[in-house]
N, C-alpha and C. Protein backbone atom coordinates (compact mmCIF):
# COMPACT_ATOMS: atom_id res chain seq x y z
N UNK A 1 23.95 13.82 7.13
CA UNK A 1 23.88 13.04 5.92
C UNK A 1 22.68 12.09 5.94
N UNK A 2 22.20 11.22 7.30
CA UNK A 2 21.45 10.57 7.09
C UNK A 2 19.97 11.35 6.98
N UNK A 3 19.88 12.72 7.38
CA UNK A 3 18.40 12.99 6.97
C UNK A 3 18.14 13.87 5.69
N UNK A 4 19.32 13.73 4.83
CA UNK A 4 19.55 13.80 3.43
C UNK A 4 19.04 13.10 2.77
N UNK A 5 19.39 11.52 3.47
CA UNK A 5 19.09 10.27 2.84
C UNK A 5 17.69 10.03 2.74
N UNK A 6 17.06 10.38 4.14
CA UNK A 6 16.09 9.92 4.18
C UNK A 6 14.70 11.22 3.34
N UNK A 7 15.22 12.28 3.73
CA UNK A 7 14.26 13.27 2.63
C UNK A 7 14.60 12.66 0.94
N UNK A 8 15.52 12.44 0.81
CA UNK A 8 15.52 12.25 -1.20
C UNK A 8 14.59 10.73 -0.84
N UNK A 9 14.83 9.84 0.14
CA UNK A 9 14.08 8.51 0.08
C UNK A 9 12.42 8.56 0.31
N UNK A 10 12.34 9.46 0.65
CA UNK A 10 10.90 10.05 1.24
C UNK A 10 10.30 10.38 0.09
N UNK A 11 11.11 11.30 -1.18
CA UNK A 11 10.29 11.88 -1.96
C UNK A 11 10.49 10.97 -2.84
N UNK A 12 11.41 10.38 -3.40
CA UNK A 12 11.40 8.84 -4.05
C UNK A 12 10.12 7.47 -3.54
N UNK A 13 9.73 7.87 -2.52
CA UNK A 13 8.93 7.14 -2.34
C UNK A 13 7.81 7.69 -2.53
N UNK A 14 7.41 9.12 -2.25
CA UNK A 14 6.09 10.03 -3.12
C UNK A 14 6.04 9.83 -4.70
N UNK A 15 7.32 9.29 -5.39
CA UNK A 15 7.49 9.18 -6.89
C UNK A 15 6.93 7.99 -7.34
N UNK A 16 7.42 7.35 -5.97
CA UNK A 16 6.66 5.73 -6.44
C UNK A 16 4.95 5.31 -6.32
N UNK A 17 4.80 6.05 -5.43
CA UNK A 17 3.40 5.83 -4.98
C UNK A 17 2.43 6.34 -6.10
N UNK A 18 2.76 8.21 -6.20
CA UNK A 18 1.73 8.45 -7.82
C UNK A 18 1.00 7.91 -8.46
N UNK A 19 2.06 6.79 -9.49
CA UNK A 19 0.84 6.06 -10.54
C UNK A 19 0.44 4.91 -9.40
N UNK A 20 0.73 4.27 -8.45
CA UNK A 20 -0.21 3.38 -7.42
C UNK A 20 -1.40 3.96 -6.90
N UNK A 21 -1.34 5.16 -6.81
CA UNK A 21 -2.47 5.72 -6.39
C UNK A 21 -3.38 6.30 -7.40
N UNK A 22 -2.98 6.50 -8.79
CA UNK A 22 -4.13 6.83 -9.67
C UNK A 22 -4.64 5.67 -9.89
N UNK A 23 -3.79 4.57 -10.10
CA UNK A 23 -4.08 3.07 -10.39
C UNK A 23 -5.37 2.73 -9.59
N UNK A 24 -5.15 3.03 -8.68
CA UNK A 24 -5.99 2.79 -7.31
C UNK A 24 -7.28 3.03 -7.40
N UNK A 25 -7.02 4.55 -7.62
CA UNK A 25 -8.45 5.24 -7.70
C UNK A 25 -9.29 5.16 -8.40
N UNK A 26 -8.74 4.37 -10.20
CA UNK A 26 -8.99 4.33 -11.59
C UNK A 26 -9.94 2.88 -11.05
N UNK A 27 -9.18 1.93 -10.39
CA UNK A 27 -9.62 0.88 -10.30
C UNK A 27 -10.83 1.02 -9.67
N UNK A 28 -10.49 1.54 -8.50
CA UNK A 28 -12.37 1.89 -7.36
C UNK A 28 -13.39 2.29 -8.48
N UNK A 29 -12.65 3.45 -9.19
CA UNK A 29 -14.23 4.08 -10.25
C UNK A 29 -14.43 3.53 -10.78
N UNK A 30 -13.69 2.22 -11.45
CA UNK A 30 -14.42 1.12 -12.50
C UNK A 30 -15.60 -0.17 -12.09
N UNK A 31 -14.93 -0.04 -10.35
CA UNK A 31 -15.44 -1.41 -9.77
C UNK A 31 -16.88 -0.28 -9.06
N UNK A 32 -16.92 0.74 -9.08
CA UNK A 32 -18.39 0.97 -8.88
C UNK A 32 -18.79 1.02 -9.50
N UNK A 33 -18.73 2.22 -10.79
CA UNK A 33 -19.55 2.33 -12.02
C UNK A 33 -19.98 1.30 -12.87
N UNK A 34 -19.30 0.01 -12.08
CA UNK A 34 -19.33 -1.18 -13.14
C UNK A 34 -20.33 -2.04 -11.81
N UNK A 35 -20.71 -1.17 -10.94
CA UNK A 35 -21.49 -1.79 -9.30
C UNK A 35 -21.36 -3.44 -9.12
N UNK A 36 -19.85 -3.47 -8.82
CA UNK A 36 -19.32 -4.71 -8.69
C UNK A 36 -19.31 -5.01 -7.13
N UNK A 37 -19.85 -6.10 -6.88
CA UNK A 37 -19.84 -6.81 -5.19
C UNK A 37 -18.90 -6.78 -4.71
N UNK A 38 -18.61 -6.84 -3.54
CA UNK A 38 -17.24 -7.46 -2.93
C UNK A 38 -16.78 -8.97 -3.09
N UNK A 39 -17.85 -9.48 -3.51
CA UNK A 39 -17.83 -10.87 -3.80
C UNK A 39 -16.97 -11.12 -4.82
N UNK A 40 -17.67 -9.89 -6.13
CA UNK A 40 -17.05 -10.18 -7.56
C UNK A 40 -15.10 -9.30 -7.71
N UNK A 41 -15.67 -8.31 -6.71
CA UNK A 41 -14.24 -7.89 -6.91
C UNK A 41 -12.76 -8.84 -6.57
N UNK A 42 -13.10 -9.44 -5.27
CA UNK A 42 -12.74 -10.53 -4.26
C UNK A 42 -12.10 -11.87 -5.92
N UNK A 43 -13.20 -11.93 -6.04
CA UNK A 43 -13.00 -13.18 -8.01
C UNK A 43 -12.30 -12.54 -8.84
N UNK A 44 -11.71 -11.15 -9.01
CA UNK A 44 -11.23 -11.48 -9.88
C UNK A 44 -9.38 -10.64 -9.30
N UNK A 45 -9.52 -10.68 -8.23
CA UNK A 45 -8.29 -10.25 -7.36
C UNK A 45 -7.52 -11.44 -6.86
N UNK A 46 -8.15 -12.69 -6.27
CA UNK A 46 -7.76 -13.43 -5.89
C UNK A 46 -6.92 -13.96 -6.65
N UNK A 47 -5.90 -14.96 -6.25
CA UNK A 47 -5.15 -15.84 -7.67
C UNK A 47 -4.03 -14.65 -8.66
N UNK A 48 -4.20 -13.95 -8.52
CA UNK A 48 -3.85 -12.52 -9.21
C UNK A 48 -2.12 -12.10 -8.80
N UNK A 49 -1.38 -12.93 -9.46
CA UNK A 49 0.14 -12.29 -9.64
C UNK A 49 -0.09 -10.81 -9.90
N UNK A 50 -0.46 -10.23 -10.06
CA UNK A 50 -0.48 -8.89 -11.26
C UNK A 50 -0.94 -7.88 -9.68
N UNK A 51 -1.94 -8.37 -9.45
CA UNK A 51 -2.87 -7.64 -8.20
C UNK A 51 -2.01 -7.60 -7.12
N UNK A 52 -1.75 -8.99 -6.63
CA UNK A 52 -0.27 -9.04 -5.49
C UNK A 52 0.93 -8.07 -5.51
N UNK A 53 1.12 -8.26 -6.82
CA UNK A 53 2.65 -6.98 -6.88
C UNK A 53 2.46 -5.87 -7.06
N UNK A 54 1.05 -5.48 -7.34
CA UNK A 54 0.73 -4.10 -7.44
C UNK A 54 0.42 -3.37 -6.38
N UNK A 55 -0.12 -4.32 -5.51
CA UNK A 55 -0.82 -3.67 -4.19
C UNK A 55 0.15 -3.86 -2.88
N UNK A 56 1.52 -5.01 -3.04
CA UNK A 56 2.52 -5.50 -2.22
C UNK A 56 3.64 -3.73 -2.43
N UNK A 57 3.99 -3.78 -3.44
CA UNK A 57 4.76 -2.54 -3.76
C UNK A 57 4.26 -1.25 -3.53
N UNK A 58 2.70 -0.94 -3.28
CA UNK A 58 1.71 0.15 -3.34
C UNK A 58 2.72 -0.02 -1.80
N UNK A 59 1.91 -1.07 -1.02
CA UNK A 59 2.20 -1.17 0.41
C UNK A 59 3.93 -0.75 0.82
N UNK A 60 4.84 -1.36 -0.30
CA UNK A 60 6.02 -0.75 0.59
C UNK A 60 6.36 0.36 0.56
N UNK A 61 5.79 1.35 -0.70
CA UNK A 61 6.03 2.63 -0.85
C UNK A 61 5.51 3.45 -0.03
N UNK A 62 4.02 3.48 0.40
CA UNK A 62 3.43 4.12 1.93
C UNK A 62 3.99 4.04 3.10
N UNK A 63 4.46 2.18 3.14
CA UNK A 63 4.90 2.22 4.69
C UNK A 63 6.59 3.14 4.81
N UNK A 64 7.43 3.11 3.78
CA UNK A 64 8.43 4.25 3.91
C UNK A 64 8.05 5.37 3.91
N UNK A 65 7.19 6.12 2.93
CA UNK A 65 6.97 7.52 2.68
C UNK A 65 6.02 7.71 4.69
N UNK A 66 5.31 6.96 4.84
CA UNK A 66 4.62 6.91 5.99
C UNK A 66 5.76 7.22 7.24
N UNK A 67 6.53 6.69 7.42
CA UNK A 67 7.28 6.19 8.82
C UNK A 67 8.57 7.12 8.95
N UNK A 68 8.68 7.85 7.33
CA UNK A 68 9.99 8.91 7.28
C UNK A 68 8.91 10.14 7.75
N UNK A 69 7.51 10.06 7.07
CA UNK A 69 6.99 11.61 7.38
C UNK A 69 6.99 11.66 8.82
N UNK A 70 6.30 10.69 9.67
CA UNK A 70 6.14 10.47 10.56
C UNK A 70 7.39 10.99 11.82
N UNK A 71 8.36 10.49 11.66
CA UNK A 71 10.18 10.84 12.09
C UNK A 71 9.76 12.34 11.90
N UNK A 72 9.62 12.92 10.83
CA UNK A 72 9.87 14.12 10.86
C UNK A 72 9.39 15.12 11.57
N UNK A 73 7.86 14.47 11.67
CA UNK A 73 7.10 15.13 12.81
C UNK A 73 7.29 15.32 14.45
N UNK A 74 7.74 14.10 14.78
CA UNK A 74 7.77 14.02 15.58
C UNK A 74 9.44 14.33 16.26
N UNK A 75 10.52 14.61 15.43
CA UNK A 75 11.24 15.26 15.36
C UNK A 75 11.26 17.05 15.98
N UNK A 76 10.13 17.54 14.68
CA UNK A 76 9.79 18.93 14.93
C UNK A 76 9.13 18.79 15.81
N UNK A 77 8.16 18.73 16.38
CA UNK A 77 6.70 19.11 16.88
C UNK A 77 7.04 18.11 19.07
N UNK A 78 7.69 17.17 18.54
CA UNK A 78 7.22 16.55 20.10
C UNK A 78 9.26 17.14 20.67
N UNK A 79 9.88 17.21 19.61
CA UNK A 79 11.64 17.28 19.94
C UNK A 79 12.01 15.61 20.14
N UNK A 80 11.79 14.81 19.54
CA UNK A 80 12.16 13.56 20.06
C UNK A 80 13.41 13.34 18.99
N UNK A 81 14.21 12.69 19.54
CA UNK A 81 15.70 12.81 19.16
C UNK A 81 16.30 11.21 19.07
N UNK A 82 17.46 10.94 18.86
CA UNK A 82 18.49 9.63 18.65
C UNK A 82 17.68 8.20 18.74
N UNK A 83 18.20 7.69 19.20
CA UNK A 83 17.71 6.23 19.51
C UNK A 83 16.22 5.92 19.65
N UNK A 84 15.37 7.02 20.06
CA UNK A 84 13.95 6.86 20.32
C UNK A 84 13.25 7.46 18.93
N UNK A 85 13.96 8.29 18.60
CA UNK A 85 13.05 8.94 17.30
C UNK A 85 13.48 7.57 15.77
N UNK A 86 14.42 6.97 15.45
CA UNK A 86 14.92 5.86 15.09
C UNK A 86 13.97 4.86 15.60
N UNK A 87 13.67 4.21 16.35
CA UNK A 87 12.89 3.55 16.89
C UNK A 87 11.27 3.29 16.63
N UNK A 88 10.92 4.56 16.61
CA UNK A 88 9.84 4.90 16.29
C UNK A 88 9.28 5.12 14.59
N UNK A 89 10.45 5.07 14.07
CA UNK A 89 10.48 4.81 12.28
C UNK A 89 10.53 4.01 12.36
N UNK A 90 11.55 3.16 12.61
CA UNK A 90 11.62 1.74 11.96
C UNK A 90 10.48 0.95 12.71
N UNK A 91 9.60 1.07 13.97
CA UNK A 91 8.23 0.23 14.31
C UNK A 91 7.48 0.67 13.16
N UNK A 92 6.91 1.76 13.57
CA UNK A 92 6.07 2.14 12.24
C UNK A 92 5.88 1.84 10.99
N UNK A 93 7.08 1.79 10.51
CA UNK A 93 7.65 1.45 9.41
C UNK A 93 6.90 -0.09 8.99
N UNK A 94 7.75 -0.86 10.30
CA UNK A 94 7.12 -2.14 10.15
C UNK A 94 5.96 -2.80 10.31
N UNK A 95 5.36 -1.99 11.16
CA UNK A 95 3.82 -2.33 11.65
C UNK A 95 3.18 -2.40 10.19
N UNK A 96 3.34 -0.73 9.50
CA UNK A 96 2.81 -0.70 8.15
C UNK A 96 2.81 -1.60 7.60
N UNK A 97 4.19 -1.74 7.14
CA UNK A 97 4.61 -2.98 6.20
C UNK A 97 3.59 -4.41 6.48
N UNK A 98 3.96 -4.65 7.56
CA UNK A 98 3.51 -6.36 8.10
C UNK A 98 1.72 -5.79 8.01
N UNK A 99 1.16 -4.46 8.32
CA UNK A 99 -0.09 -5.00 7.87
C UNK A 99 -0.53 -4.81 6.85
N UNK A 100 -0.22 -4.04 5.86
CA UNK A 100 -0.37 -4.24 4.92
C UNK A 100 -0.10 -5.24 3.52
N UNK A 101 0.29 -5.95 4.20
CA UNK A 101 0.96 -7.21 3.31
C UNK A 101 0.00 -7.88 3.95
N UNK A 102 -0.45 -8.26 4.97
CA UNK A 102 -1.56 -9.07 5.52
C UNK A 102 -2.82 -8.50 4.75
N UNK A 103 -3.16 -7.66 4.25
CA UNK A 103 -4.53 -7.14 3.40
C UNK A 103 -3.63 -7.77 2.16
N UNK A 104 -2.79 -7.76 1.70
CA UNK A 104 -2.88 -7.49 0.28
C UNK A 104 -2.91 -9.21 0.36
N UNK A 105 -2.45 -9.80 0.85
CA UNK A 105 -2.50 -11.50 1.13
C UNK A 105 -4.17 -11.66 1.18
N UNK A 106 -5.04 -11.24 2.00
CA UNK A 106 -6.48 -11.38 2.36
C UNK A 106 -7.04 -11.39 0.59
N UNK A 107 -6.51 -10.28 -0.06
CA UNK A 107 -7.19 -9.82 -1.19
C UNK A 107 -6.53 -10.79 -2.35
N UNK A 108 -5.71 -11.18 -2.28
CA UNK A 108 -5.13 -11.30 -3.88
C UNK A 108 -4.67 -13.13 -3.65
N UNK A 109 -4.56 -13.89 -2.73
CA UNK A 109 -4.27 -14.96 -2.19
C UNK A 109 -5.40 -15.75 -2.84
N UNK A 110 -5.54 -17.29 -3.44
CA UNK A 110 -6.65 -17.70 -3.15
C UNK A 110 -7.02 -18.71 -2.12
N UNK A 111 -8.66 -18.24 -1.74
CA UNK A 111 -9.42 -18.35 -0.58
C UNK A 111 -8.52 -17.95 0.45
N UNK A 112 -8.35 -16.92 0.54
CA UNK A 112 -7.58 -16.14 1.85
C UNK A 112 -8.71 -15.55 2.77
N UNK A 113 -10.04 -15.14 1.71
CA UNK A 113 -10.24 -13.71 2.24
C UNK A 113 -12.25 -14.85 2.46
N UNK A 114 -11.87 -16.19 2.61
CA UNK A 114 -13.12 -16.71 2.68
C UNK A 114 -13.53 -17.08 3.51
């Protein structure tokens, strides 16, 4: 049952990520074609409720979809099993999480990233 749970949570989390990642990409092609600095991008991210929750939620949806694919692999491919294969999701999991919330803080915080 639990790797029921975690495949429908896995692809629920591929559901979530989608529009974060066109978002994403939409955003990069505007901030070149528009040949914006890191300086200027940095100005208008900072201070940014909108930017924070977009890029905080981007982050929790990877670090699950990340740390379940991950389990799975290493499941198949190395045979790692109970308590250690568990273990190894939920670090991962968290490493993700905690650093990616540390970027999205750098970026969207103001003077975080100065």
């Amino acid at each position: 049952m639990l790797t029921l749970r975690l495949y429908m949570l896995q692809r629920l989390s591929a559901l979530a990520m989608a529009p974060f990642v066109v978002g994403h990409i939409a955003v990069m092609i505007y901030a070149i074609q528009g040949g914006l600095s890191a300086a200027e991008i940095l100005g208008r991210t900072q201070g940014s409720f909108s930017w924070a929750l977009f890029y905080a939620l981007f982050v929790v949806a990877v670090s699950v979809h990340a740390a379940i694919g991950v389990r799975v692999v290493a499941f198949e491919t190395v045979g790692l099993r109970g308590p250690a294969l568990a273990a190894l999701m939920w670090t991962l999991g968290g490493l993700l999480l905690a650093m990616g919330l540390v970027s999205v803080a750098a970026v969207t915080l103001p003077g975080a990233a100065a």
